[in-house]
Each structure stands twice: as C-alpha cells, then as structure tokens.
Protein backbone atom coordinates (compact mmCIF):
# COMPACT_ATOMS: atom_id res chain seq x y z
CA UNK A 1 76.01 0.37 -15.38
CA UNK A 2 74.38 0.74 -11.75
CA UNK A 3 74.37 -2.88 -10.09
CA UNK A 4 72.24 -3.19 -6.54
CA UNK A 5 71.79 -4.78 -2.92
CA UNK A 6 69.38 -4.67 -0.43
CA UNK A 7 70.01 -4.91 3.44
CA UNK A 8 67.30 -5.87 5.46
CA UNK A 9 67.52 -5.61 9.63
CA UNK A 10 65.39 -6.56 11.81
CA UNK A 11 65.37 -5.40 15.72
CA UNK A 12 68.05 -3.35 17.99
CA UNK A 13 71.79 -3.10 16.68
CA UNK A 14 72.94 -5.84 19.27
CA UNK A 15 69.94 -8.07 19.72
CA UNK A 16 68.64 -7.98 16.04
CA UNK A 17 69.91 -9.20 12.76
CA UNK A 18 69.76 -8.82 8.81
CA UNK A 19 70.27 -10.55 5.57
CA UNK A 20 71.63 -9.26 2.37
CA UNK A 21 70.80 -10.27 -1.24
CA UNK A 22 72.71 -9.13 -4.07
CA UNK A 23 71.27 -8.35 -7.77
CA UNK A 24 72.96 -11.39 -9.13
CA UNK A 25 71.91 -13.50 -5.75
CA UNK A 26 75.26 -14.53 -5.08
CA UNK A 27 74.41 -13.04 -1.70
CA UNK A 28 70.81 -14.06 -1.31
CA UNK A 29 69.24 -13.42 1.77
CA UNK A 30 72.82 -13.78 3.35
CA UNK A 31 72.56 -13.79 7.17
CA UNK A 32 74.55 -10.92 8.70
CA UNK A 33 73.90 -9.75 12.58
CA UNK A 34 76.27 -8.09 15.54
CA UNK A 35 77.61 -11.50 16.33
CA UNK A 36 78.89 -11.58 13.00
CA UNK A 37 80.27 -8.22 12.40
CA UNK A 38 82.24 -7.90 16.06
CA UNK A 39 82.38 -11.27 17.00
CA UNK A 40 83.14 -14.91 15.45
CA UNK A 41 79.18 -15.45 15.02
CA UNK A 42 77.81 -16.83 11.46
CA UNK A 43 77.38 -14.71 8.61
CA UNK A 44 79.10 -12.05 6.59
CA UNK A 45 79.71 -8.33 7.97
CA UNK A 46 79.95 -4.95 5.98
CA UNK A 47 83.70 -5.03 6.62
CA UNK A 48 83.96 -8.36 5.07
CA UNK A 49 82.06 -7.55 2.06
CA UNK A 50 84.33 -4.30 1.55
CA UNK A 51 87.49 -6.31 2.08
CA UNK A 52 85.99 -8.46 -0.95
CA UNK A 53 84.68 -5.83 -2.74
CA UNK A 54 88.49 -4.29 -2.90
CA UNK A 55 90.64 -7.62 -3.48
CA UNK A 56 88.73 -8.37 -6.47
CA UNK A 57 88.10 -4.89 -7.73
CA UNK A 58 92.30 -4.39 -7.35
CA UNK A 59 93.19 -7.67 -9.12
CA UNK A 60 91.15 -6.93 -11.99
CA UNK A 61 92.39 -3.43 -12.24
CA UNK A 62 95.50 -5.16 -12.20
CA UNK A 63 94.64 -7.71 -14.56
CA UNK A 64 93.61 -4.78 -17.20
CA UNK A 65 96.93 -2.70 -16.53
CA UNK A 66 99.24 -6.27 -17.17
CA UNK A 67 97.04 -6.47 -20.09
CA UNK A 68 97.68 -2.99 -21.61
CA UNK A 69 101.59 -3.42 -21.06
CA UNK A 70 101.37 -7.08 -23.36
CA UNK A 71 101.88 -9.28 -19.84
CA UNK A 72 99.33 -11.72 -18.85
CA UNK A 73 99.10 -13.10 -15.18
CA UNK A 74 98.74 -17.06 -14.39
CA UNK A 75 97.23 -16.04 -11.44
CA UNK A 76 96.69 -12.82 -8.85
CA UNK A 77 95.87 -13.80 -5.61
CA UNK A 78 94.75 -10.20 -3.40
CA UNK A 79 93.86 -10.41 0.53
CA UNK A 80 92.35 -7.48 1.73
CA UNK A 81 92.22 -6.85 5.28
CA UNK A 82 90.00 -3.83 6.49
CA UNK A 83 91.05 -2.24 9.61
CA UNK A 84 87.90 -0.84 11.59
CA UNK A 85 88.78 1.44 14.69
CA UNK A 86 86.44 3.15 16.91
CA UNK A 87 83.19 3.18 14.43
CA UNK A 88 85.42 4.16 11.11
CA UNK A 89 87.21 1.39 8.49
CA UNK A 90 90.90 3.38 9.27
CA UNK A 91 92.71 0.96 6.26
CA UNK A 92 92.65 -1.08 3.47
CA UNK A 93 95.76 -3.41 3.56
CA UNK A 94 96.09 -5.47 0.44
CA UNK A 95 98.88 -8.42 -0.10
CA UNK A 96 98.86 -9.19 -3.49
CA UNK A 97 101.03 -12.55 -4.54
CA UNK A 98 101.48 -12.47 -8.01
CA UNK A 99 103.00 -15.39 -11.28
CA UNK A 100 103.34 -12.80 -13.98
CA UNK A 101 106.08 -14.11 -16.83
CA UNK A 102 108.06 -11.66 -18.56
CA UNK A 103 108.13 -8.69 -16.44
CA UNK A 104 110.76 -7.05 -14.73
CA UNK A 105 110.01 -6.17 -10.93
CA UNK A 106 110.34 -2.03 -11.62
CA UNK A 107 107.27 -2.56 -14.58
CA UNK A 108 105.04 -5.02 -12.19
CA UNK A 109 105.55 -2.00 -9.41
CA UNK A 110 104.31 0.68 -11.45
CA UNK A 111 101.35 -1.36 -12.50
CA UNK A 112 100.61 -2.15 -9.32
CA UNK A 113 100.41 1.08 -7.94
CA UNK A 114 98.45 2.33 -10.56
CA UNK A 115 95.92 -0.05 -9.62
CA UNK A 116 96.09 1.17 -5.94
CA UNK A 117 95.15 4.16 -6.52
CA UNK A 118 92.69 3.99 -10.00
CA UNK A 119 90.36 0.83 -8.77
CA UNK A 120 87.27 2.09 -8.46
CA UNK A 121 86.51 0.30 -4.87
CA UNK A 122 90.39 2.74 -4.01
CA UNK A 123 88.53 5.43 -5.14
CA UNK A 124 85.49 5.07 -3.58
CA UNK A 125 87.10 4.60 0.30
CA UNK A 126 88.29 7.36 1.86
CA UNK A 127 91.03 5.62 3.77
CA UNK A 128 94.83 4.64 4.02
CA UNK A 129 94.99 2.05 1.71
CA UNK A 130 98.65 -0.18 0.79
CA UNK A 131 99.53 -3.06 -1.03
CA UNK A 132 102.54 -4.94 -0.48
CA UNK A 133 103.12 -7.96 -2.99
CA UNK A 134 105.69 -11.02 -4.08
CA UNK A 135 106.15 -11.41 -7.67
CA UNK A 136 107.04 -14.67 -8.59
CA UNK A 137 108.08 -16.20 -5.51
C-alpha cells in the first residue's frame, strides 16, 4: 500500500504560502501558509495534520487490539496535541476517552499501550509520545 500528497509553496517562508491535496482529495488544494502554522491565520499546518494523522492512526490501532481481545468500542474519541519547540515536534500527547463494555480497567490499559507504541504514525515519530485516557466515565 503506498498512499500520497503533494505540497505546493509558493514564495519566502513568511511572506509566501502553499496548498496541499491529498490522493483521496480530502485535502484538495488545502490552503496552508506561516500565518497558519505559527499564528491563528486560515488553513491547516504540518503540525495539525500530524496531530490528525496520530489520533486516528491510535484509535484504530486501538479499535483492532479491542477487537482481537472479543471487546468492541461504542466509541473512541483521541485528541492529539503536538508539541513543537524551537524548530522540532518535542511530543505527541494523546487523551483518549473511551465507552468500551465488558472490560476491566487492567485489560483496556494493556491494550492501550500496545497501541502507543505499535501504531504505525508512534512508530514513525521520533518523539515522547503519552496517552492518558477515561474509560467509561
């Protein structure tokens, strides 16, 4: 499986901007620029798209894990916030809020930190990366 993007930019790094368009156009000449990245301009930012990227790689990792051990989630909700520092994304913080029936807190921990650390997007950034979570609340 190999899925693509394309970033196009246009101009300096402060005064220009870009767009991004995904393979399945969900992101289709998306408008991205410096306003958007390190301010509150329009648009999406890399950071952003990571912070996606992770939530919904981790809940579906998740998902597949429940799934192996004969549970079944109503619903996992995952915020990811990416940290960036000084030119580098430093963390990955992820707050998962989960409705799982049927499992006891111990089993929804170990699943859950198997998907930490076996998600692909985990595996692919080379950062601290946590997840704290409520079950059932």
């Amino acid at each position: 499986m190999k899925r693509r993007a394309t970033a196009v930019w246009n101009g300096s790094g402060k005064d220009g901007k870009g767009h991004l368009t995904t393979q399945s156009t969900v992101l289709n000449q998306t408008q991205y620029s410096f306003g958007s990245r390190f301010d509150e301009g329009i648009g999406t930012n890399p950071e952003e798209l990571v912070g996606a990227a992770h939530a919904g790689c981790f809940s579906m990792k998740l998902a597949f894990n429940l799934q192996a051990a004969g549970f079944t989630a109503t619903e996992l909700k995952t915020d990811a916030e990416i940290v960036f520092e000084d030119g580098t994304i430093v963390a990955s913080n992820l707050t998962l809020t989960a409705k799982v029936d049927g499992i006891d807190n111990a089993k929804f921990e170990e699943l859950v930190k198997d998907a930490e650390a076996n998600c692909p997007i985990s595996k692919l950034l080379n950062t601290k990366i946590s997840v704290s979570y409520t079950l059932n609340g």
